[in-house]
PDB file of N, CA and C in Angstrom:
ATOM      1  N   UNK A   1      57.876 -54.463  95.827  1.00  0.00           N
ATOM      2  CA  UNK A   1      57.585 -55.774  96.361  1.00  0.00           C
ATOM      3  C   UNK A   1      56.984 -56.689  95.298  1.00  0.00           C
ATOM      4  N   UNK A   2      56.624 -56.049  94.385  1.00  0.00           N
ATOM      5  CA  UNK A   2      55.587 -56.786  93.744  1.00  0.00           C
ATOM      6  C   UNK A   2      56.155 -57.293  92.420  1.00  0.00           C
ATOM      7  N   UNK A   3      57.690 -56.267  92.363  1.00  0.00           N
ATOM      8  CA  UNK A   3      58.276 -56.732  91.487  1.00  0.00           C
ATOM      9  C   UNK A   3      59.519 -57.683  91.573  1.00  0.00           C
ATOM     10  N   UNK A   4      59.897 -57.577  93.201  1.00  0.00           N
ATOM     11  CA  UNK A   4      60.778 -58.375  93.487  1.00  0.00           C
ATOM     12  C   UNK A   4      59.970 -59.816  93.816  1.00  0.00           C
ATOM     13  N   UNK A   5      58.703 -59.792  94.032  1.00  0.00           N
ATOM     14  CA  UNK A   5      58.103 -61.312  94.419  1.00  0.00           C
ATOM     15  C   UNK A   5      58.216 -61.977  92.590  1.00  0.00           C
ATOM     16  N   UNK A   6      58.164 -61.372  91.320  1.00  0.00           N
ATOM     17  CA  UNK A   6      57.630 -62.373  90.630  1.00  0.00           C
ATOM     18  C   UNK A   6      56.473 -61.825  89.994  1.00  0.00           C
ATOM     19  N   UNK A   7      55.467 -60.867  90.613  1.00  0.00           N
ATOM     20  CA  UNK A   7      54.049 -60.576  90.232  1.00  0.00           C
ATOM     21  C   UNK A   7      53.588 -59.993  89.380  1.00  0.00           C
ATOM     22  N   UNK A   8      54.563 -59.808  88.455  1.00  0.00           N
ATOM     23  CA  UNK A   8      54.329 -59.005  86.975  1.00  0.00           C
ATOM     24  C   UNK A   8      53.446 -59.530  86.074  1.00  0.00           C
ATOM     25  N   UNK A   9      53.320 -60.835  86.159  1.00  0.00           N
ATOM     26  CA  UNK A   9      52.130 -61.134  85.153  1.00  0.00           C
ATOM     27  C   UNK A   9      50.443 -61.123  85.706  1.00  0.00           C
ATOM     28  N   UNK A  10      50.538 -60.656  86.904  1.00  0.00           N
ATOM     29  CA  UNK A  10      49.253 -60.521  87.499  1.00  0.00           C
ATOM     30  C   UNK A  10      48.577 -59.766  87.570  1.00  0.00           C
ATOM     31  N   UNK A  11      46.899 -59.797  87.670  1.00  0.00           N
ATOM     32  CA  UNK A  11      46.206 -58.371  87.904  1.00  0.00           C
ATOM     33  C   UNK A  11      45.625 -58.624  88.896  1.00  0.00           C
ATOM     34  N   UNK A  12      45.982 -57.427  89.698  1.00  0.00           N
ATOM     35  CA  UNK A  12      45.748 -57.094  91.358  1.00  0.00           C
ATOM     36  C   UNK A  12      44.430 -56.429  91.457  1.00  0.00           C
ATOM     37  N   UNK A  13      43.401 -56.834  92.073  1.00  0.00           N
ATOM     38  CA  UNK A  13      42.071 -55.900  92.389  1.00  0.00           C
ATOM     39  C   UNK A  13      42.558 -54.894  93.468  1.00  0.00           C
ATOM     40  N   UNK A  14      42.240 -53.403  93.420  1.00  0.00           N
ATOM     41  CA  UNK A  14      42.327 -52.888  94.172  1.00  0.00           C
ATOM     42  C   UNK A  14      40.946 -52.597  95.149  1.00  0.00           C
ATOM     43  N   UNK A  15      41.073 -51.867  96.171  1.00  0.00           N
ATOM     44  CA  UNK A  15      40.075 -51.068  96.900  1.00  0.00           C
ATOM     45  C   UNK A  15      39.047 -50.043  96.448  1.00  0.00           C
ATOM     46  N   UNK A  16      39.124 -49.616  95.012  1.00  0.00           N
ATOM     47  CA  UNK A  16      38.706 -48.825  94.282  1.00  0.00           C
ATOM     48  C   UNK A  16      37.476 -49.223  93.295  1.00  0.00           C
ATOM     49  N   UNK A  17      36.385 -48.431  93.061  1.00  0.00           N
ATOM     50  CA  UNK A  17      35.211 -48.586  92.312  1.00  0.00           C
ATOM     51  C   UNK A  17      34.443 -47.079  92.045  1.00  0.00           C
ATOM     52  N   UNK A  18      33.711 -47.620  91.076  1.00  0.00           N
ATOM     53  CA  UNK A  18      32.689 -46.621  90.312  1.00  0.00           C
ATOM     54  C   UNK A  18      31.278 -46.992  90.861  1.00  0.00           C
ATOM     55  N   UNK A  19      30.205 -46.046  90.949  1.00  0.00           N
ATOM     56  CA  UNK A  19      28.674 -46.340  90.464  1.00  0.00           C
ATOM     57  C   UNK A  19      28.848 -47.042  88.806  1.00  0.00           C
ATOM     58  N   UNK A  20      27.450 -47.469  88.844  1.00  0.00           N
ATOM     59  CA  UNK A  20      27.275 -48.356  87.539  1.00  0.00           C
ATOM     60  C   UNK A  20      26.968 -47.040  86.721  1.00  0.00           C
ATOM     61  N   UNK A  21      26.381 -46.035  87.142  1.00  0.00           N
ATOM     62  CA  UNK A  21      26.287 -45.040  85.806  1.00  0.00           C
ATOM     63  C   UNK A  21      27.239 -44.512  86.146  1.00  0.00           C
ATOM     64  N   UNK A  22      28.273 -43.906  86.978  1.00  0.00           N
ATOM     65  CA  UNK A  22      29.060 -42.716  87.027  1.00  0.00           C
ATOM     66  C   UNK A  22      30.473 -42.806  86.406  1.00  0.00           C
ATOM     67  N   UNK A  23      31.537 -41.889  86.552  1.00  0.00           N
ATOM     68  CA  UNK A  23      32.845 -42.020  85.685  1.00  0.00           C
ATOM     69  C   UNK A  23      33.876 -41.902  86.808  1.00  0.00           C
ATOM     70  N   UNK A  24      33.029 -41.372  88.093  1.00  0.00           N
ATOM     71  CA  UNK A  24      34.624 -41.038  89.284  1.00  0.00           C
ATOM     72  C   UNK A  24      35.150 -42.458  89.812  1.00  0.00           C
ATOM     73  N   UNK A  25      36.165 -42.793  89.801  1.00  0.00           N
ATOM     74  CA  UNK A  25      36.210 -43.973  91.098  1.00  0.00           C
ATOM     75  C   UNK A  25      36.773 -43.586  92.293  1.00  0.00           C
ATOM     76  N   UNK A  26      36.241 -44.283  93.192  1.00  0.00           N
ATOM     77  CA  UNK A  26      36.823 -43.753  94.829  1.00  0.00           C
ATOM     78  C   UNK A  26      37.282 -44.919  95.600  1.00  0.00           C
ATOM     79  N   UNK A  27      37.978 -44.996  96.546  1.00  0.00           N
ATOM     80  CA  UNK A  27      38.653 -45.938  97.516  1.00  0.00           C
ATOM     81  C   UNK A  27      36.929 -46.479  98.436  1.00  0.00           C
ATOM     82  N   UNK A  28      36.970 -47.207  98.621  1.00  0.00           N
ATOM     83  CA  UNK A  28      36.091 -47.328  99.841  1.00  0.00           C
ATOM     84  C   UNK A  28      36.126 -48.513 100.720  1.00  0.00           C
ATOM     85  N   UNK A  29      35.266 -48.132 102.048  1.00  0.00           N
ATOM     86  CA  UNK A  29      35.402 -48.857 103.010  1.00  0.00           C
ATOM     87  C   UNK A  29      35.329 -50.007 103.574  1.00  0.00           C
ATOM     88  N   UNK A  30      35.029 -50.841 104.536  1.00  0.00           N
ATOM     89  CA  UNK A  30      34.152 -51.865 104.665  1.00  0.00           C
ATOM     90  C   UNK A  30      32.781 -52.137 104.582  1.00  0.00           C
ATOM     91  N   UNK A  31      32.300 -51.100 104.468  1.00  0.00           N
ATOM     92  CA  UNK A  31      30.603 -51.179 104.059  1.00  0.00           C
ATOM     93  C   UNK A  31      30.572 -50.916 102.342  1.00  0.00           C
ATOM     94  N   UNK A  32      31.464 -50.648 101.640  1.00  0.00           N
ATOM     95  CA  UNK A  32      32.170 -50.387 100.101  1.00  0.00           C
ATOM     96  C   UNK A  32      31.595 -49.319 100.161  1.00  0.00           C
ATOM     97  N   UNK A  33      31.398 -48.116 100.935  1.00  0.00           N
ATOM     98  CA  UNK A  33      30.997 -46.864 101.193  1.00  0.00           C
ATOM     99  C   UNK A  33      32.078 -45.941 100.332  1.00  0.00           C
ATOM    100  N   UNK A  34      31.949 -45.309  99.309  1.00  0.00           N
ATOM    101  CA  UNK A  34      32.933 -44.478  98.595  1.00  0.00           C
ATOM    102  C   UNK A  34      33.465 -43.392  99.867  1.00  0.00           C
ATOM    103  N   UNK A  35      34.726 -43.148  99.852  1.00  0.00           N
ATOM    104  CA  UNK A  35      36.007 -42.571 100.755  1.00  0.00           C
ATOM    105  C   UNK A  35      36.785 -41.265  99.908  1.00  0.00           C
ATOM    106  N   UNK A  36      37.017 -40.561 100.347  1.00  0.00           N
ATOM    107  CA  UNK A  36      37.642 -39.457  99.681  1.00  0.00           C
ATOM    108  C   UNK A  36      37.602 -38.659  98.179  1.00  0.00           C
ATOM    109  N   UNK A  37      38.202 -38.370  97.754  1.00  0.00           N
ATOM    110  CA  UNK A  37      38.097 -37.939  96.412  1.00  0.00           C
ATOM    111  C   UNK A  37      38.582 -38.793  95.624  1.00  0.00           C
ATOM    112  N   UNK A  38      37.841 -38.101  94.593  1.00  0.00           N
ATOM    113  CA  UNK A  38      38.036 -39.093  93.056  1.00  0.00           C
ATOM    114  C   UNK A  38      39.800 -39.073  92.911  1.00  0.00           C
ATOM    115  N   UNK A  39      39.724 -41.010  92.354  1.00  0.00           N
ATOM    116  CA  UNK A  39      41.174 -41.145  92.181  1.00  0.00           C
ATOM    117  C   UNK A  39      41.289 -41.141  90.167  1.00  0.00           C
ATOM    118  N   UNK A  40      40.163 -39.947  89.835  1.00  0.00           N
ATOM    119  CA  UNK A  40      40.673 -40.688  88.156  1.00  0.00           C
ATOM    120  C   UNK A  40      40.403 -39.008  87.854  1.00  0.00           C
ATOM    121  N   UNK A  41      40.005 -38.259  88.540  1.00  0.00           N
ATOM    122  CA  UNK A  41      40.017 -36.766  88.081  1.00  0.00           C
ATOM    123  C   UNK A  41      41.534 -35.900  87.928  1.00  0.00           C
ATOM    124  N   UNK A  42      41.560 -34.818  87.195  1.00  0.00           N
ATOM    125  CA  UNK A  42      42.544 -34.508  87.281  1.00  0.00           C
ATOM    126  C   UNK A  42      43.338 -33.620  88.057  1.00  0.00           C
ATOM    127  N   UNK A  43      42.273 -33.291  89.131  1.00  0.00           N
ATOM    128  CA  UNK A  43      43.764 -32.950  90.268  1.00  0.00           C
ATOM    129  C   UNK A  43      43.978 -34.050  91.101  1.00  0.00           C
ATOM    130  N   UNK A  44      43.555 -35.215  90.680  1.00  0.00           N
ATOM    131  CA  UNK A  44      43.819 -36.494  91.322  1.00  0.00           C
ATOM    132  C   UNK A  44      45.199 -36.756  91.589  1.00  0.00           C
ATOM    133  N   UNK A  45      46.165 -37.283  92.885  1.00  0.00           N
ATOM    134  CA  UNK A  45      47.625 -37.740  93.244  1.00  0.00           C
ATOM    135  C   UNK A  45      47.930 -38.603  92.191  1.00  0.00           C
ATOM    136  N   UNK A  46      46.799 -39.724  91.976  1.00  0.00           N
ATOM    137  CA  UNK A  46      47.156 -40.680  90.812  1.00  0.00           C
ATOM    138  C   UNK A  46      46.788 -40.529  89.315  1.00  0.00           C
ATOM    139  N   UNK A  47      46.303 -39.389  88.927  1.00  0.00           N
ATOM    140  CA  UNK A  47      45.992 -39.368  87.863  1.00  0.00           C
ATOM    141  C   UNK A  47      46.920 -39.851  86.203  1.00  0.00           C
ATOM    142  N   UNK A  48      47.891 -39.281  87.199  1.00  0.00           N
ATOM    143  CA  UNK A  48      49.261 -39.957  85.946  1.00  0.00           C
ATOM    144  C   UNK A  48      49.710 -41.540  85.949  1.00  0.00           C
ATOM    145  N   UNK A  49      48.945 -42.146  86.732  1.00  0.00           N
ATOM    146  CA  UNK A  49      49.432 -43.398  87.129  1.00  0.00           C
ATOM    147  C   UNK A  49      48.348 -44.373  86.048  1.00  0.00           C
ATOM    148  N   UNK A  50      47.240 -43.707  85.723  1.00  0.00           N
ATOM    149  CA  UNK A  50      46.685 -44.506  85.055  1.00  0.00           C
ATOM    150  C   UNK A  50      46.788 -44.805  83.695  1.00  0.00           C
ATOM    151  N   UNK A  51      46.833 -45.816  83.074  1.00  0.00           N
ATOM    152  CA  UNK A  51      46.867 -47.164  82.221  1.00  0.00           C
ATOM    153  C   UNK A  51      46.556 -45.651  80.321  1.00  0.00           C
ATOM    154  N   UNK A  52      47.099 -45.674  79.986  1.00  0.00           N
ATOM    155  CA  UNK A  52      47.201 -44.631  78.470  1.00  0.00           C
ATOM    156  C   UNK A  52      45.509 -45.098  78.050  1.00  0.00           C
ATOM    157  N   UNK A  53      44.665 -44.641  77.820  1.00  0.00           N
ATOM    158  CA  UNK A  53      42.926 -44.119  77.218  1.00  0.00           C
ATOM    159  C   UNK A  53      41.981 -44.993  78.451  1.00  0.00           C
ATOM    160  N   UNK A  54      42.326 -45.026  79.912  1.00  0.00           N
ATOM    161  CA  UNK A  54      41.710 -45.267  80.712  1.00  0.00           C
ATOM    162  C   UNK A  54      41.493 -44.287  81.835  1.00  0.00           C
ATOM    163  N   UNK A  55      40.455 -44.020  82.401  1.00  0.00           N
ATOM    164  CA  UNK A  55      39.574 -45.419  82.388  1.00  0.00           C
ATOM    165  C   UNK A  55      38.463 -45.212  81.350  1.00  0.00           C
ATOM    166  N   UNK A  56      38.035 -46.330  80.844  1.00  0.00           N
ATOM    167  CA  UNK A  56      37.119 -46.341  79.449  1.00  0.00           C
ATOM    168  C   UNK A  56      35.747 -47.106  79.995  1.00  0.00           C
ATOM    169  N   UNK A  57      35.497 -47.288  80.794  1.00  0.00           N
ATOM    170  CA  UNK A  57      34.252 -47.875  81.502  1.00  0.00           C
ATOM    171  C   UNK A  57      33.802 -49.014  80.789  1.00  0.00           C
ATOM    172  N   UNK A  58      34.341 -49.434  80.123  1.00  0.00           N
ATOM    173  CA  UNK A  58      33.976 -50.464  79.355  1.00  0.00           C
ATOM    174  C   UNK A  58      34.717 -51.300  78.381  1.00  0.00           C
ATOM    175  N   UNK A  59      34.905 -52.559  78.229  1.00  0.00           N
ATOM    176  CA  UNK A  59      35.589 -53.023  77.503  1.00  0.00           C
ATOM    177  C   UNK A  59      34.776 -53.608  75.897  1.00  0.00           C
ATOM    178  N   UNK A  60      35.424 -53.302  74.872  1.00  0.00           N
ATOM    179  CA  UNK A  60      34.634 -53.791  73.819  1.00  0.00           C
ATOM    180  C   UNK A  60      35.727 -54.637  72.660  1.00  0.00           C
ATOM    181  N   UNK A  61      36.857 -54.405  73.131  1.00  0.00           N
ATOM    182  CA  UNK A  61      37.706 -54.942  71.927  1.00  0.00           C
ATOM    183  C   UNK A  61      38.792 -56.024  73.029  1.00  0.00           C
ATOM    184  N   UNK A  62      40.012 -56.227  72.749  1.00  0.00           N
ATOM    185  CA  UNK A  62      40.645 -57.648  72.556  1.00  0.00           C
ATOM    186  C   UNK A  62      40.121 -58.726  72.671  1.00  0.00           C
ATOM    187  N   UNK A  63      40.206 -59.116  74.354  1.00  0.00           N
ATOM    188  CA  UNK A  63      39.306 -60.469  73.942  1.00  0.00           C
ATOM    189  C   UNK A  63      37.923 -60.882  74.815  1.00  0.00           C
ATOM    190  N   UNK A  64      37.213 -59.310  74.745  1.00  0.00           N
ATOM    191  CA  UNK A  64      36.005 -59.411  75.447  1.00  0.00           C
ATOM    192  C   UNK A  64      35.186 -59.588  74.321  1.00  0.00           C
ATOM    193  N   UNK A  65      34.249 -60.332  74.883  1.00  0.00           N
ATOM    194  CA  UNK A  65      33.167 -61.342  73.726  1.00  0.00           C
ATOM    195  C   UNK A  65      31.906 -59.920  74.451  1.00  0.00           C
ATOM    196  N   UNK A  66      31.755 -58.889  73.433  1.00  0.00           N
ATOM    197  CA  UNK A  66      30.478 -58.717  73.584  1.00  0.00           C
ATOM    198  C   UNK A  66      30.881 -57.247  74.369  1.00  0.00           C
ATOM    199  N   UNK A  67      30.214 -56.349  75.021  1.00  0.00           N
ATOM    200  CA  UNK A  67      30.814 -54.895  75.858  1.00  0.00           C
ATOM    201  C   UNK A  67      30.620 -55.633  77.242  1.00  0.00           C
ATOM    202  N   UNK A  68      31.724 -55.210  78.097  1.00  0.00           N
ATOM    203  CA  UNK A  68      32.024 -55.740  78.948  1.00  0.00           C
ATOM    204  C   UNK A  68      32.044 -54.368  79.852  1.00  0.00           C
ATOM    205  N   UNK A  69      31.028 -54.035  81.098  1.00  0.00           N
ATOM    206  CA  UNK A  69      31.114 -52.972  81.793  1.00  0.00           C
ATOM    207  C   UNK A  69      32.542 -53.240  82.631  1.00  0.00           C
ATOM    208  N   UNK A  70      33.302 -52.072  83.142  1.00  0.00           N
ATOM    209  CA  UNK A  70      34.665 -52.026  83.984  1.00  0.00           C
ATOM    210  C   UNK A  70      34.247 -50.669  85.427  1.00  0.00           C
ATOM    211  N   UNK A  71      33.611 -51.789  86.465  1.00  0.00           N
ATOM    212  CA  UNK A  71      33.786 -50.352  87.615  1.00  0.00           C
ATOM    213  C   UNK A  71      34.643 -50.469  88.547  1.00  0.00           C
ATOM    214  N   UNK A  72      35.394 -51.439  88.243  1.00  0.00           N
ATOM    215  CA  UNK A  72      36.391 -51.630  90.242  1.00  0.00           C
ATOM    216  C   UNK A  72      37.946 -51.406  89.327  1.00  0.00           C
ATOM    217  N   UNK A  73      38.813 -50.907  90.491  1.00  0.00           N
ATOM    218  CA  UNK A  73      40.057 -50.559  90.061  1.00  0.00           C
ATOM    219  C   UNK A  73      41.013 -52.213  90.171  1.00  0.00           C
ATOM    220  N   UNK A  74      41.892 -51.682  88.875  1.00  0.00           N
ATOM    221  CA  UNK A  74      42.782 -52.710  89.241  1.00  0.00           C
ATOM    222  C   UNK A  74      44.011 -52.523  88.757  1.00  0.00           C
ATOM    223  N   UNK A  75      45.386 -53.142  88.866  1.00  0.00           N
ATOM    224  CA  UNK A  75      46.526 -52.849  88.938  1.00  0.00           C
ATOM    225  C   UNK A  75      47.398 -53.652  87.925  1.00  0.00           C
ATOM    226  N   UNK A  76      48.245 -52.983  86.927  1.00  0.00           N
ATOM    227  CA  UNK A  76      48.645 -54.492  86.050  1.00  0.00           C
ATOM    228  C   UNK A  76      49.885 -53.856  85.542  1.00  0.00           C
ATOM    229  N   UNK A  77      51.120 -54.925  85.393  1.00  0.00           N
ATOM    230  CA  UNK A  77      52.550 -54.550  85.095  1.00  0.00           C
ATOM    231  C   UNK A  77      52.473 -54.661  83.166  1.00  0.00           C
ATOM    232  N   UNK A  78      53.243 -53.267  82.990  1.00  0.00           N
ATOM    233  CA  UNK A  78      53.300 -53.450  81.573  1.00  0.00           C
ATOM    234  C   UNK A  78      54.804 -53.349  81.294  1.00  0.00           C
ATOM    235  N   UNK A  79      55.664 -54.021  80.527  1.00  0.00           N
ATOM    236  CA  UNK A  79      57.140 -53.228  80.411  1.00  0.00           C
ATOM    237  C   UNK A  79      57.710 -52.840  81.841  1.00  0.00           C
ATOM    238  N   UNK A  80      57.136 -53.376  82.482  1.00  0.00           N
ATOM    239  CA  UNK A  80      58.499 -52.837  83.961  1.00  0.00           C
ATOM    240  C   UNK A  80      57.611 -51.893  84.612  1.00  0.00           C
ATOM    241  N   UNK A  81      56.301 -51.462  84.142  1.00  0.00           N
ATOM    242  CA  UNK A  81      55.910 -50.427  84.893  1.00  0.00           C
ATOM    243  C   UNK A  81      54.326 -50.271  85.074  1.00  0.00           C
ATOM    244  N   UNK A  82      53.798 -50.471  86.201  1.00  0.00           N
ATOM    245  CA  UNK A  82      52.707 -50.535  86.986  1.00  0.00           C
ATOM    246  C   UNK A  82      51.990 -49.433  86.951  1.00  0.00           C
ATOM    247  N   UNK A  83      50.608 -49.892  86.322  1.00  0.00           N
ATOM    248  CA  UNK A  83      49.449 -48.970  85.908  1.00  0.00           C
ATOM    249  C   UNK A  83      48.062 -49.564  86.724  1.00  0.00           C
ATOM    250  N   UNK A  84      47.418 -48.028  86.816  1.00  0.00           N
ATOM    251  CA  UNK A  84      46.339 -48.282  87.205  1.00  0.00           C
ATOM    252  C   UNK A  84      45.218 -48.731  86.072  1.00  0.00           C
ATOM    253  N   UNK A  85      44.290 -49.459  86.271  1.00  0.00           N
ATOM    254  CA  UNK A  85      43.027 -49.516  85.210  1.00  0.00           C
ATOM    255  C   UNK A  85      41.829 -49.858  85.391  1.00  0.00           C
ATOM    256  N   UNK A  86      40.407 -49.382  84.805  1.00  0.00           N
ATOM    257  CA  UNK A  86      39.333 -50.058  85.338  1.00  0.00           C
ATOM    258  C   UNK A  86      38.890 -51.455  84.735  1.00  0.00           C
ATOM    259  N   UNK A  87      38.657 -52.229  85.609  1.00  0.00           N
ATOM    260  CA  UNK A  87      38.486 -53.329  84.554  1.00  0.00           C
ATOM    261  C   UNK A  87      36.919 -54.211  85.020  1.00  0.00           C
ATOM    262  N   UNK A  88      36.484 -55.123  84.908  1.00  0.00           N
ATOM    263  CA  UNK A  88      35.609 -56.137  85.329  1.00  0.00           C
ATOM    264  C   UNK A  88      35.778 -56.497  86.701  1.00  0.00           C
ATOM    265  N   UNK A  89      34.717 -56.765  87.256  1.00  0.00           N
ATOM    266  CA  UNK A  89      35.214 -57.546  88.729  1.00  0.00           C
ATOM    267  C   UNK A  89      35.034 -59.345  88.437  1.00  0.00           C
ATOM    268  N   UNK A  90      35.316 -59.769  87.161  1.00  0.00           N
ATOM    269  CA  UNK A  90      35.315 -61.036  86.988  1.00  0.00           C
ATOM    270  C   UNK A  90      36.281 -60.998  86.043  1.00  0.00           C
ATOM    271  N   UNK A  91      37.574 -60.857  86.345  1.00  0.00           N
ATOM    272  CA  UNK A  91      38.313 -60.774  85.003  1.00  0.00           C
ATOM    273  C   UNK A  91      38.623 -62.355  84.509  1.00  0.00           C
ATOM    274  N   UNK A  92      38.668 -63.268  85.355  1.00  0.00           N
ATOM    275  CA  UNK A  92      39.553 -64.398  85.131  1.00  0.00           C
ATOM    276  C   UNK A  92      38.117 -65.241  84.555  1.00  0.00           C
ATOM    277  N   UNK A  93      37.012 -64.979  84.941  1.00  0.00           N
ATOM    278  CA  UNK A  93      35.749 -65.216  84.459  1.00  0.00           C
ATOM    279  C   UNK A  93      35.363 -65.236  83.245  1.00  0.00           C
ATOM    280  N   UNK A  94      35.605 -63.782  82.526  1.00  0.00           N
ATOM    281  CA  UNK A  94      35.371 -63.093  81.359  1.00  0.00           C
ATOM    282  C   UNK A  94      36.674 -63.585  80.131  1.00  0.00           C
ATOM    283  N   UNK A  95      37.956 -63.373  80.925  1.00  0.00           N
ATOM    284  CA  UNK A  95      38.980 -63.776  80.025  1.00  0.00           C
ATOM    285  C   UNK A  95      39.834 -64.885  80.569  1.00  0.00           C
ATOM    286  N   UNK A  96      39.099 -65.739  80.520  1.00  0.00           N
ATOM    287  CA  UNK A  96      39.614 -66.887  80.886  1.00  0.00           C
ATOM    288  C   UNK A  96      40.971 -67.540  80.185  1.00  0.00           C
ATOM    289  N   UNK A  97      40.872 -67.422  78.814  1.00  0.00           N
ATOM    290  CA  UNK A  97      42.337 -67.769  78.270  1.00  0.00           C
ATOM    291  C   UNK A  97      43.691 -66.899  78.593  1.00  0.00           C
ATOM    292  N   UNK A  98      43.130 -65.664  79.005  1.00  0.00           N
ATOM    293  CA  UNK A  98      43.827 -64.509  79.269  1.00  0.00           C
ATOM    294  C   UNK A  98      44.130 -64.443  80.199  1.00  0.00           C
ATOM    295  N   UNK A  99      43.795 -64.657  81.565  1.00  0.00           N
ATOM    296  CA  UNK A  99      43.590 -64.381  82.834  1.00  0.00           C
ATOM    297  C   UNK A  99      43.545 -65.117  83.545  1.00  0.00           C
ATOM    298  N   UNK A 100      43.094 -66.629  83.274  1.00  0.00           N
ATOM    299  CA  UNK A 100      42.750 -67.971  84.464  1.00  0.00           C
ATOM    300  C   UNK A 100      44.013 -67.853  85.466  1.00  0.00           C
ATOM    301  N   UNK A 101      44.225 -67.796  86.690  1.00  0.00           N
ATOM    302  CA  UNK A 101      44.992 -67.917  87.539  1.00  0.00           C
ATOM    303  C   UNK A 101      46.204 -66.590  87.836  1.00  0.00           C
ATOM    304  N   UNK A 102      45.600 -65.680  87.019  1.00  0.00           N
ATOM    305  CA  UNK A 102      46.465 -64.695  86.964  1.00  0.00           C
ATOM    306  C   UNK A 102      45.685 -63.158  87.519  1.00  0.00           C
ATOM    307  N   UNK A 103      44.997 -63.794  88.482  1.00  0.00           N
ATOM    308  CA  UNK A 103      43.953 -62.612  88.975  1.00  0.00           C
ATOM    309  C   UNK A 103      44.947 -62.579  90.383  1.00  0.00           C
ATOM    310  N   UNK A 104      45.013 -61.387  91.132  1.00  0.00           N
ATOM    311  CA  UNK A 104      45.333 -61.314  92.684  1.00  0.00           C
ATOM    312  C   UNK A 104      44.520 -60.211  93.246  1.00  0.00           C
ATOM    313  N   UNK A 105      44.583 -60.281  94.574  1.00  0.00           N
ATOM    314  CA  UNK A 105      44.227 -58.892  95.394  1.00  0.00           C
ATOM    315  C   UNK A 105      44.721 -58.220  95.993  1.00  0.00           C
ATOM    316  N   UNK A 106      44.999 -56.524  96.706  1.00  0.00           N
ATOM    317  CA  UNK A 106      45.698 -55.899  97.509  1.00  0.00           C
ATOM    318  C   UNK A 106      45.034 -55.747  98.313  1.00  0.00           C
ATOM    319  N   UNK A 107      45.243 -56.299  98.989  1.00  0.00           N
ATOM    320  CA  UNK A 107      44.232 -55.754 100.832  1.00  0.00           C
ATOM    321  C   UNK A 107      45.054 -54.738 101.884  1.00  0.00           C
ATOM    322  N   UNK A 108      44.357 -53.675 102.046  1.00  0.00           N
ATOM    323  CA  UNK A 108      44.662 -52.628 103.550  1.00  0.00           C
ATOM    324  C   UNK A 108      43.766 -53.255 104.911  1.00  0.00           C
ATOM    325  N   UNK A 109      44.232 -53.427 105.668  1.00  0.00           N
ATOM    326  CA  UNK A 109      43.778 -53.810 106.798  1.00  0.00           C
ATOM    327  C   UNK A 109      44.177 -53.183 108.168  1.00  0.00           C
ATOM    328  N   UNK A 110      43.543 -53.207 109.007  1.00  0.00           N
ATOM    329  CA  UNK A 110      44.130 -52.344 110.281  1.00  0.00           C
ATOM    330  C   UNK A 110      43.923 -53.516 111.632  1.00  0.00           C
ATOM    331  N   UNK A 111      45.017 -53.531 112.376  1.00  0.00           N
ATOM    332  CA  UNK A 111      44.665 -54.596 113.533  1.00  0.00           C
ATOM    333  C   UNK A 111      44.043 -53.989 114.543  1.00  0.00           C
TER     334      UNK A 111
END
């Protein structure tokens, strides 16, 4: 869907986050209550899905001014093919030349 809409140049926030000290990330709820097992360990379903030397909890090189902590999951097209990664929860904030208007979200919802 995401490739037939057009949405390849976008980064999608997912449902997913870390503690500020920890390394697991987990899905969580409406209270952002962490949910099931870790999605970055390696008997993780998605473990192969994620982004080549991530997740790195932190950003320090392209065009982050300064170390930039990364705890919420997010989603981004490279070459035709959709990776997971941890990144900032202000990306369009932080990399504004990079990113202004090119932030989205995936929402699960239940009626």
């Amino acid at each position: 869907m995401l490739n037939s809409g057009g949405y390849t140049n976008i980064h999608f926030y997912l449902g997913g986050r870390r503690d500020d000290n920890g390394t697991e990330y987990y899905w969580v709820n409406e209270q952002n209550e962490f949910m099931g097992d870790s999605l970055n360990g390696g008997a993780s379903w998605c473990s192969s899905y994620w982004y080549q030397n991530e997740p790195s909890f932190r950003d320090t090189g392209s065009d982050a001014n300064g170390e930039i902590a990364e705890n919420v999951m997010n989603l981004f097209c490279v070459s035709g093919t959709w990776y997971l990664n941890d990144s900032s929860d202000n990306l369009a904030g932080l990399y504004p030349d990079l990113l202004s208007g090119k932030v989205g979200y995936i929402i699960e919802y239940e009626e």
